[in-house]
C-alpha atoms as a PDB file:
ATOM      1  CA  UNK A   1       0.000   0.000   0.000  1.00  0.00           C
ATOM      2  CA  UNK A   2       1.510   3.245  -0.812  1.00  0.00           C
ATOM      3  CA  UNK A   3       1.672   6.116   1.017  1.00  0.00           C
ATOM      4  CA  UNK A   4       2.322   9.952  -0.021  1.00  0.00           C
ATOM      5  CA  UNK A   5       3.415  12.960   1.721  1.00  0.00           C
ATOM      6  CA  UNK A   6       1.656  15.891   1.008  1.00  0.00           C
ATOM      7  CA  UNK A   7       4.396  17.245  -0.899  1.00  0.00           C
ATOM      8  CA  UNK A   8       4.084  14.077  -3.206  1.00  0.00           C
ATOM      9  CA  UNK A   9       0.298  13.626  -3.664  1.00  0.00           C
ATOM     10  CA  UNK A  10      -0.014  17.332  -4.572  1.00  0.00           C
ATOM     11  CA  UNK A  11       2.593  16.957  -7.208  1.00  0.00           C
ATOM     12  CA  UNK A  12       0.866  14.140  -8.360  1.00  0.00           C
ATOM     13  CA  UNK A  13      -2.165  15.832  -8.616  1.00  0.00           C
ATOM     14  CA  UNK A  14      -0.516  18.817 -10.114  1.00  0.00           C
ATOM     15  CA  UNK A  15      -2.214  21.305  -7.326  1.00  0.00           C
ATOM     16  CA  UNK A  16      -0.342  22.745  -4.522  1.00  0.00           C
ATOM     17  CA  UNK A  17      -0.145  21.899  -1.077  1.00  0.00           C
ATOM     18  CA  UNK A  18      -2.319  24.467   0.417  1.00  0.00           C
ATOM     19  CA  UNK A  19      -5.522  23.209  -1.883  1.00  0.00           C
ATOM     20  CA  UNK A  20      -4.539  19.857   0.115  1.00  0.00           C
ATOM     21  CA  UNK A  21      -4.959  21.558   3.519  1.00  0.00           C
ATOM     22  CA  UNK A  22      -7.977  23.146   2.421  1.00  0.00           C
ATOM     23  CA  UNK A  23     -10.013  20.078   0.800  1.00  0.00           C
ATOM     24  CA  UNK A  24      -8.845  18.215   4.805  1.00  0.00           C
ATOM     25  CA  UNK A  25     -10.614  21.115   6.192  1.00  0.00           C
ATOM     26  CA  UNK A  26     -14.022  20.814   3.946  1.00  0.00           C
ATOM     27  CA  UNK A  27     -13.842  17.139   5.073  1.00  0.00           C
ATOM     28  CA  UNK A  28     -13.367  15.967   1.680  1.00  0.00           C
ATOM     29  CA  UNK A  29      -9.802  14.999   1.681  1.00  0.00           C
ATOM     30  CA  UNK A  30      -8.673  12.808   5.595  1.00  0.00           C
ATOM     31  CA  UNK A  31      -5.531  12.638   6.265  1.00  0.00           C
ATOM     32  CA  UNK A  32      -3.314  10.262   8.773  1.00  0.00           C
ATOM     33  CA  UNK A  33      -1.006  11.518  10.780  1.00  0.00           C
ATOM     34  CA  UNK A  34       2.457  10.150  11.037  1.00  0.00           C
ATOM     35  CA  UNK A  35       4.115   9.613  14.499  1.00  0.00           C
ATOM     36  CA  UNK A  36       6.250  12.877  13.698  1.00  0.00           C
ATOM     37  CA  UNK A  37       2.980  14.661  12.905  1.00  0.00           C
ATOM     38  CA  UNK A  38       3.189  14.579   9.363  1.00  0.00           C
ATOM     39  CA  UNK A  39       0.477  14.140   7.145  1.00  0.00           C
ATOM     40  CA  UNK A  40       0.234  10.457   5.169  1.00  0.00           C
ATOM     41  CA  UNK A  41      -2.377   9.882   2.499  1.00  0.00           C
ATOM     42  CA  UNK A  42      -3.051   6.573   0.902  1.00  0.00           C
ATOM     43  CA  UNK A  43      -3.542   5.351  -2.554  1.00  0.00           C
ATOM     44  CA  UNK A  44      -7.462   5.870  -2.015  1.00  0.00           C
ATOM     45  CA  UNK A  45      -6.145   9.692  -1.898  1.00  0.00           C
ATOM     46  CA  UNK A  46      -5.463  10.043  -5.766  1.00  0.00           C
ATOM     47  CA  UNK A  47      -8.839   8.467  -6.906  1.00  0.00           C
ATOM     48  CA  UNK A  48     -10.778  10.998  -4.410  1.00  0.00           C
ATOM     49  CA  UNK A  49      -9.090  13.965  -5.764  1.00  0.00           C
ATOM     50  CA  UNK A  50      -9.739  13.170  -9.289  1.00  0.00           C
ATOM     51  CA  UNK A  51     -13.634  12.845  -8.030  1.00  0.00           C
ATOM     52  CA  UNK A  52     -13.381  16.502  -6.134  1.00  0.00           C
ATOM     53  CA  UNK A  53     -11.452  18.246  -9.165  1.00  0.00           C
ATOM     54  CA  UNK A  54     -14.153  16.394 -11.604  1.00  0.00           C
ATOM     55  CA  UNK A  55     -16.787  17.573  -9.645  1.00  0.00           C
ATOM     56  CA  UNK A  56     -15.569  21.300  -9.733  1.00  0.00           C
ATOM     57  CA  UNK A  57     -15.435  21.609 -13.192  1.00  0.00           C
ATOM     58  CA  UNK A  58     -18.979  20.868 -13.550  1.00  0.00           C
ATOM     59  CA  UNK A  59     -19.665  23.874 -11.019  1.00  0.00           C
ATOM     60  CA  UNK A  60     -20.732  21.544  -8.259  1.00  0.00           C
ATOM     61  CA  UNK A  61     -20.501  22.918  -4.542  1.00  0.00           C
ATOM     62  CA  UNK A  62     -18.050  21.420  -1.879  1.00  0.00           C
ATOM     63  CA  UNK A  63     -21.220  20.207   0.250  1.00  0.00           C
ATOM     64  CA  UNK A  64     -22.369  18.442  -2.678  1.00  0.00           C
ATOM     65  CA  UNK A  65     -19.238  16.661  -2.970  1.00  0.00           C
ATOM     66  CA  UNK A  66     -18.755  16.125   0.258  1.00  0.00           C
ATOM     67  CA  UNK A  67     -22.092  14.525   0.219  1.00  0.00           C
ATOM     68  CA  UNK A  68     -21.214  12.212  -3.093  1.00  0.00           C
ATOM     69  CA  UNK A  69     -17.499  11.283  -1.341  1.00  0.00           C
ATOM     70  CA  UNK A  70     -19.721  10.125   1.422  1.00  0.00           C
ATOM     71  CA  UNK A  71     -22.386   7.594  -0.850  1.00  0.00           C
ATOM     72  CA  UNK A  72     -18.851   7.048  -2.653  1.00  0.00           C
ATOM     73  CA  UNK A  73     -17.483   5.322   0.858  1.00  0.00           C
ATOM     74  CA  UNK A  74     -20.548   3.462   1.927  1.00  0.00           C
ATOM     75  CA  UNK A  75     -22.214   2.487  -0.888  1.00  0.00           C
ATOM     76  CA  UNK A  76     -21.989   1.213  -4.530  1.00  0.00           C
ATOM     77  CA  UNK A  77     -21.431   2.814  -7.917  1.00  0.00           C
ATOM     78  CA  UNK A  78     -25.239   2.730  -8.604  1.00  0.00           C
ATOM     79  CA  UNK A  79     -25.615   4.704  -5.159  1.00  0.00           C
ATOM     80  CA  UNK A  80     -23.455   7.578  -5.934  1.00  0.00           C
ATOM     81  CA  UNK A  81     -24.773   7.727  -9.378  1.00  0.00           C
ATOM     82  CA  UNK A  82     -28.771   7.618  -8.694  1.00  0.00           C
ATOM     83  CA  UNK A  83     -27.552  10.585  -6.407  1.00  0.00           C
ATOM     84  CA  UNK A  84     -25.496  12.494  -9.066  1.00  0.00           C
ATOM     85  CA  UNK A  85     -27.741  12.506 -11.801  1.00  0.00           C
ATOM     86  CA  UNK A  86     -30.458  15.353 -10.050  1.00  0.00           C
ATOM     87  CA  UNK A  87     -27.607  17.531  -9.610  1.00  0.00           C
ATOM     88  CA  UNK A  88     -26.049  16.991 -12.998  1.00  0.00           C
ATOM     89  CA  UNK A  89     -29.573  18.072 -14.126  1.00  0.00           C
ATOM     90  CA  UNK A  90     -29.968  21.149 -12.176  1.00  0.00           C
ATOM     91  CA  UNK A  91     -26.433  22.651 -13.188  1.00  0.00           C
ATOM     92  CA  UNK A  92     -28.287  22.145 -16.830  1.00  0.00           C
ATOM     93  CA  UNK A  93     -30.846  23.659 -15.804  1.00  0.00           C
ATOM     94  CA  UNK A  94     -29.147  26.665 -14.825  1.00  0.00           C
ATOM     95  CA  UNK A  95     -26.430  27.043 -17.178  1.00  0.00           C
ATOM     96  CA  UNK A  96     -29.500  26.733 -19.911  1.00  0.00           C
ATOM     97  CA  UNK A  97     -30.811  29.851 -18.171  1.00  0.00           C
ATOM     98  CA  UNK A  98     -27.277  31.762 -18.346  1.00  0.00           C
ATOM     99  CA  UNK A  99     -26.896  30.962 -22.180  1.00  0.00           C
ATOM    100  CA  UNK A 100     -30.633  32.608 -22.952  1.00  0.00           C
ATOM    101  CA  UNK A 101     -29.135  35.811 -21.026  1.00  0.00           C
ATOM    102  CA  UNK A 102     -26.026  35.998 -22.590  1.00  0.00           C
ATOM    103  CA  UNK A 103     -27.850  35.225 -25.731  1.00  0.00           C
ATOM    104  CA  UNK A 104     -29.898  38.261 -25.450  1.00  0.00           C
ATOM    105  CA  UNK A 105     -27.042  40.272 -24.188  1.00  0.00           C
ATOM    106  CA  UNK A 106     -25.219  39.832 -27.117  1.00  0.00           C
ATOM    107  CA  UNK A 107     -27.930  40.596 -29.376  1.00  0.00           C
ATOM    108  CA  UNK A 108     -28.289  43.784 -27.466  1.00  0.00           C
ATOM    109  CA  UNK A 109     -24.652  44.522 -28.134  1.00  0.00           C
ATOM    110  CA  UNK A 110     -25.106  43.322 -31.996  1.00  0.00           C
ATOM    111  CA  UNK A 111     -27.630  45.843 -32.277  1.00  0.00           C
ATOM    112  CA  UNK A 112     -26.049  48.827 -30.553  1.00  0.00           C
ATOM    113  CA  UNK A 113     -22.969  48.137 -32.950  1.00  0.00           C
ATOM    114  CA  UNK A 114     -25.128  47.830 -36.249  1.00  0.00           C
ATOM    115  CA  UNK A 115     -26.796  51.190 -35.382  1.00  0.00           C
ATOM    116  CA  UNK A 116     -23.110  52.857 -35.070  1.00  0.00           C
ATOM    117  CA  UNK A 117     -22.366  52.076 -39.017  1.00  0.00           C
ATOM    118  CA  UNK A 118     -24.128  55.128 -40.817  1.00  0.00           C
ATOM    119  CA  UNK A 119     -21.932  57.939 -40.416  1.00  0.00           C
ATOM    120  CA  UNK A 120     -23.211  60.630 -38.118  1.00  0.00           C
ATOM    121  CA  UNK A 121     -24.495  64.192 -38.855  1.00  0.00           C
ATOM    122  CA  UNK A 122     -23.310  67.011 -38.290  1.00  0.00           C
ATOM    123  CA  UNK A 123     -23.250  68.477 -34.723  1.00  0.00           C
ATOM    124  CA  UNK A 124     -23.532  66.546 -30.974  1.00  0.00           C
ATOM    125  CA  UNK A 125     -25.325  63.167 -30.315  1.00  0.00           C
ATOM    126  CA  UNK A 126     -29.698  63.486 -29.747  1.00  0.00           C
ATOM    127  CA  UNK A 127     -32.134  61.169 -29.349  1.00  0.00           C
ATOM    128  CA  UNK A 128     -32.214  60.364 -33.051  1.00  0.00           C
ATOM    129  CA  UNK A 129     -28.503  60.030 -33.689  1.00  0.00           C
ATOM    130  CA  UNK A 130     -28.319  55.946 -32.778  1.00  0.00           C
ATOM    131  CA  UNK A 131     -24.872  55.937 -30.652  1.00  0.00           C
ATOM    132  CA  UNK A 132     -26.813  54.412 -27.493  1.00  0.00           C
ATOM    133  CA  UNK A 133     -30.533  55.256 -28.762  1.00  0.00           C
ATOM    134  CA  UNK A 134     -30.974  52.710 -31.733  1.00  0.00           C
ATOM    135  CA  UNK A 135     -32.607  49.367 -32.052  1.00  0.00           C
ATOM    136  CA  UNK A 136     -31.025  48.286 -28.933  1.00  0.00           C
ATOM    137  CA  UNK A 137     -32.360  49.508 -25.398  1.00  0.00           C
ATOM    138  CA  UNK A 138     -30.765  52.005 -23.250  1.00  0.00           C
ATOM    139  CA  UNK A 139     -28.081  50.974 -21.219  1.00  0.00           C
ATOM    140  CA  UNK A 140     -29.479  51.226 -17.580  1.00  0.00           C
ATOM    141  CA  UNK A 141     -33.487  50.838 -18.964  1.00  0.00           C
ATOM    142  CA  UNK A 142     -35.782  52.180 -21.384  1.00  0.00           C
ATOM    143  CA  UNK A 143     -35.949  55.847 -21.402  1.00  0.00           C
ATOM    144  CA  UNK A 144     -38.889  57.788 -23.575  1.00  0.00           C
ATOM    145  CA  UNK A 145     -37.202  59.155 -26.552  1.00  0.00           C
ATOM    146  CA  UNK A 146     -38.418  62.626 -28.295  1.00  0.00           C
ATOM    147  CA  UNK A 147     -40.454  60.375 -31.416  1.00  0.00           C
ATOM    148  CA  UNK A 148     -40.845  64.500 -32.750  1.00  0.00           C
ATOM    149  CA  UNK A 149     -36.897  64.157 -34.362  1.00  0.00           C
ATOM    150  CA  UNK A 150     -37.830  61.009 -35.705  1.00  0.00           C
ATOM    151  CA  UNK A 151     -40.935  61.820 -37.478  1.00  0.00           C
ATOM    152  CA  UNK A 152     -41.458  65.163 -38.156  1.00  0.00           C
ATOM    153  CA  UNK A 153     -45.306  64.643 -39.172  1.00  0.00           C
ATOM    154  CA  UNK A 154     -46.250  62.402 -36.154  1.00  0.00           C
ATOM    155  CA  UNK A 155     -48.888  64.505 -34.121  1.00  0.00           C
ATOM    156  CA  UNK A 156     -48.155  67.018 -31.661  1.00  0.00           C
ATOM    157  CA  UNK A 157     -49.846  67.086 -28.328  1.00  0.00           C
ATOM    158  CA  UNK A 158     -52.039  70.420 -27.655  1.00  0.00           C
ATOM    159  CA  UNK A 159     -50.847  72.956 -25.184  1.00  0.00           C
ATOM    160  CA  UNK A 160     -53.257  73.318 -22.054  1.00  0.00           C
ATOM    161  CA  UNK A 161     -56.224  75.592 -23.290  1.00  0.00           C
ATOM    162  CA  UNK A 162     -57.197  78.973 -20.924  1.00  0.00           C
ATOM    163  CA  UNK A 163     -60.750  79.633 -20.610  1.00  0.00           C
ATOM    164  CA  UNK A 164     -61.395  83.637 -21.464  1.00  0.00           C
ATOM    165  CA  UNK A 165     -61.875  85.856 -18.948  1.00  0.00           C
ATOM    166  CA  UNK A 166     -65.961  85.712 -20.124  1.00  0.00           C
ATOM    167  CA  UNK A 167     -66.091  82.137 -18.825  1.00  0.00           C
ATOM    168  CA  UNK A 168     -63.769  81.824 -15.595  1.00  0.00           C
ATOM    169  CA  UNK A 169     -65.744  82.024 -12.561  1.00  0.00           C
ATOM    170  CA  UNK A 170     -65.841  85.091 -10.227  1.00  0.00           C
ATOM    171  CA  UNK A 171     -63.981  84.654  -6.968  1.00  0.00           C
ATOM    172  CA  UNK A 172     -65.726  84.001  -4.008  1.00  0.00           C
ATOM    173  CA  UNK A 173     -66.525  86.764  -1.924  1.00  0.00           C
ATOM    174  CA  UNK A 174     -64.424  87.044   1.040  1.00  0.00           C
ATOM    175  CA  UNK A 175     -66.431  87.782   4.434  1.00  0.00           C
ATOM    176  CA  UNK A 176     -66.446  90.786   5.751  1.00  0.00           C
ATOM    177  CA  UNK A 177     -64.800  90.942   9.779  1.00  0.00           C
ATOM    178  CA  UNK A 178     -67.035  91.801  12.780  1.00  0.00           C
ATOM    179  CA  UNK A 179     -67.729  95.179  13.524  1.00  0.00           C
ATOM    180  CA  UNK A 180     -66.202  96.399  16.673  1.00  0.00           C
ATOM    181  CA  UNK A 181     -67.230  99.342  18.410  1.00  0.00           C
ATOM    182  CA  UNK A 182     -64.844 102.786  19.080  1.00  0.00           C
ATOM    183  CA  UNK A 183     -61.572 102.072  21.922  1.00  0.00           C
ATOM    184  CA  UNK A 184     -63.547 104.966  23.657  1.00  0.00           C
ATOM    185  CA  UNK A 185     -66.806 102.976  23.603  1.00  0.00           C
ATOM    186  CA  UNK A 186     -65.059  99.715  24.617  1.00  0.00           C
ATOM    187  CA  UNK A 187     -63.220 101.633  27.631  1.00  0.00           C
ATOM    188  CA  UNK A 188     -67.064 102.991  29.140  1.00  0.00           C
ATOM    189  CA  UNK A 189     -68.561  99.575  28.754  1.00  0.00           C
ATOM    190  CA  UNK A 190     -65.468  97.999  30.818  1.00  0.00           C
ATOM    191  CA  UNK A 191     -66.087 100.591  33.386  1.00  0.00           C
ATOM    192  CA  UNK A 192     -69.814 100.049  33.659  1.00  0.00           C
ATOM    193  CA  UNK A 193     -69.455  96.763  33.646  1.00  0.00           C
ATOM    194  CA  UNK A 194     -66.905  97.339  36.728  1.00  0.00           C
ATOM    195  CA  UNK A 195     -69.650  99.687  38.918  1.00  0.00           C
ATOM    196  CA  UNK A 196     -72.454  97.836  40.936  1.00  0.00           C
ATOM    197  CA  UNK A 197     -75.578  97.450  38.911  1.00  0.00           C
ATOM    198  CA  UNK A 198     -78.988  99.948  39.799  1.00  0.00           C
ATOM    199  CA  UNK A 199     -82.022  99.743  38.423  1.00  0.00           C
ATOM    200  CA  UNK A 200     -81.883 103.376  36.441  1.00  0.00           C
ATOM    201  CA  UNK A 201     -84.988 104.404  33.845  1.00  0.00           C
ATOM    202  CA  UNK A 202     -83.760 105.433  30.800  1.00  0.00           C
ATOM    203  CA  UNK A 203     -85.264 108.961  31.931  1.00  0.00           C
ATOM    204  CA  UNK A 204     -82.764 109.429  34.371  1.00  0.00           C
ATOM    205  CA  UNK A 205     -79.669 107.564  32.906  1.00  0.00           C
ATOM    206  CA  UNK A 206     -77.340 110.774  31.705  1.00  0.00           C
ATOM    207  CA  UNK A 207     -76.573 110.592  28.431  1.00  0.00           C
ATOM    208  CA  UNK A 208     -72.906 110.120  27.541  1.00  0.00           C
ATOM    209  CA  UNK A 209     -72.932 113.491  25.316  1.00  0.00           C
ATOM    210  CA  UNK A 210     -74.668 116.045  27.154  1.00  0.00           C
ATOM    211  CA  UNK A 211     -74.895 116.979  30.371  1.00  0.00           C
ATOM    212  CA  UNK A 212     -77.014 116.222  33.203  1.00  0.00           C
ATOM    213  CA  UNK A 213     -79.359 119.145  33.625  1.00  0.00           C
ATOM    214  CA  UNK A 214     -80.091 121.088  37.119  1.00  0.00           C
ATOM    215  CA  UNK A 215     -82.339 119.945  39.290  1.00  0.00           C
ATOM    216  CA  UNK A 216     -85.464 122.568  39.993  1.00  0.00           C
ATOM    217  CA  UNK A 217     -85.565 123.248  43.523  1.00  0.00           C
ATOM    218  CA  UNK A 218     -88.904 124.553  44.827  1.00  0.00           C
ATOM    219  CA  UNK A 219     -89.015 127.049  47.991  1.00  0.00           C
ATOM    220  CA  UNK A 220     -92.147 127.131  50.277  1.00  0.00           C
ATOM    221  CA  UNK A 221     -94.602 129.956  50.391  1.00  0.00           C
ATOM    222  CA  UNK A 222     -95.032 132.167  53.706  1.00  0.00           C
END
């Protein structure tokens, strides 16, 4: 049985030692240990690796191989195969989806460049001169281009029409404020409002304007 440093099985393999140490530490690659401490791989080591670098190239994770090295250990060809073939299909499945984007990327980009053959005119790029505006979308999204350029006799839309001055409708009428009475009128009602309350006829209230008139007195006869 023979037995490889990892110097050796990682110049067999053609990768360098450091991959090694890093496929031990995924759990995909265990190594003995000497009884100087060094590691010791078997000849079981060199069909496993060509299983892990296999299964990279097809894009499959580490846990998935780590999973298939397992069925690999305990079980038969048939096993690890009935459990490969779902995630051969999926991988399909996705790289089919990445070729139908790149697909229409490149027609994007084949379109951009066909619009870029007809020589320019004269002045700076517009809407209508097809550097980034042609066939092919704008880079970032769609953006509304000005169709006016384009095609001079395509329909304008109208302007917002202003009624006359005939038809608008008056303004509202604003309401007028409370009346208030004179700052000398205000100051008398405080005041009167401050005195004690009598019962006073309008006959004998004094009038705020004229003057109270004398009092008649009436002397006795002899």
């Amino acid at each position: 049985m023979a037995s490889y440093l990892i110097s050796e099985l990682a110049e067999r393999a053609g990768v360098p030692p450091t991959t090694l140490r890093y496929y031990e530490q995924a759990g995909l690659l265990p190594a003995a240990r000497s009884a100087n401490g060094y590691r010791r791989y078997g000849d079981d080591a060199v069909a496993r690796l060509a299983l892990i670098r296999a299964g990279q190239q097809l894009g499959l994770p580490l846990a998935q191989l780590r999973d298939l090295l397992t069925v690999r250990d305990t079980g038969a060809c048939a096993d690890v195969r009935a459990r490969l073939r779902p995630l051969l299909a999926a991988r399909i499945a996705q790289a089919r989806d990445r070729a139908a984007a790149a697909a229409g990327s490149i027609t994007r980009l084949e379109q951009a460049l066909a619009a870029t053959v007809p020589a320019p005119g004269p002045g700076p790029c517009d809407s209508a001169c097809g550097c980034l505006t042609g066939p092919a979308p704008r880079l970032g999204g769609d953006l509304p281009l000005d169709n006016s350029k384009k095609n001079p006799g395509a329909p304008q839309p109208l302007p917002p029409q202003k009624l006359p001055s005939s038809q608008r409708q008056p303004a509202a009428p604003q309401p007028l404020p409370p009346h208030e009475p004179p700052s000398s009128q205000r100051q008398r009602d405080a005041l009167q409002s401050l005195l004690p309350h009598e019962s006073v006829s309008p006959q004998e209230r004094p009038s705020p304007h004229k003057p109270p008139l004398p009092q008649r007195q009436t002397v006795p006869l002899p």
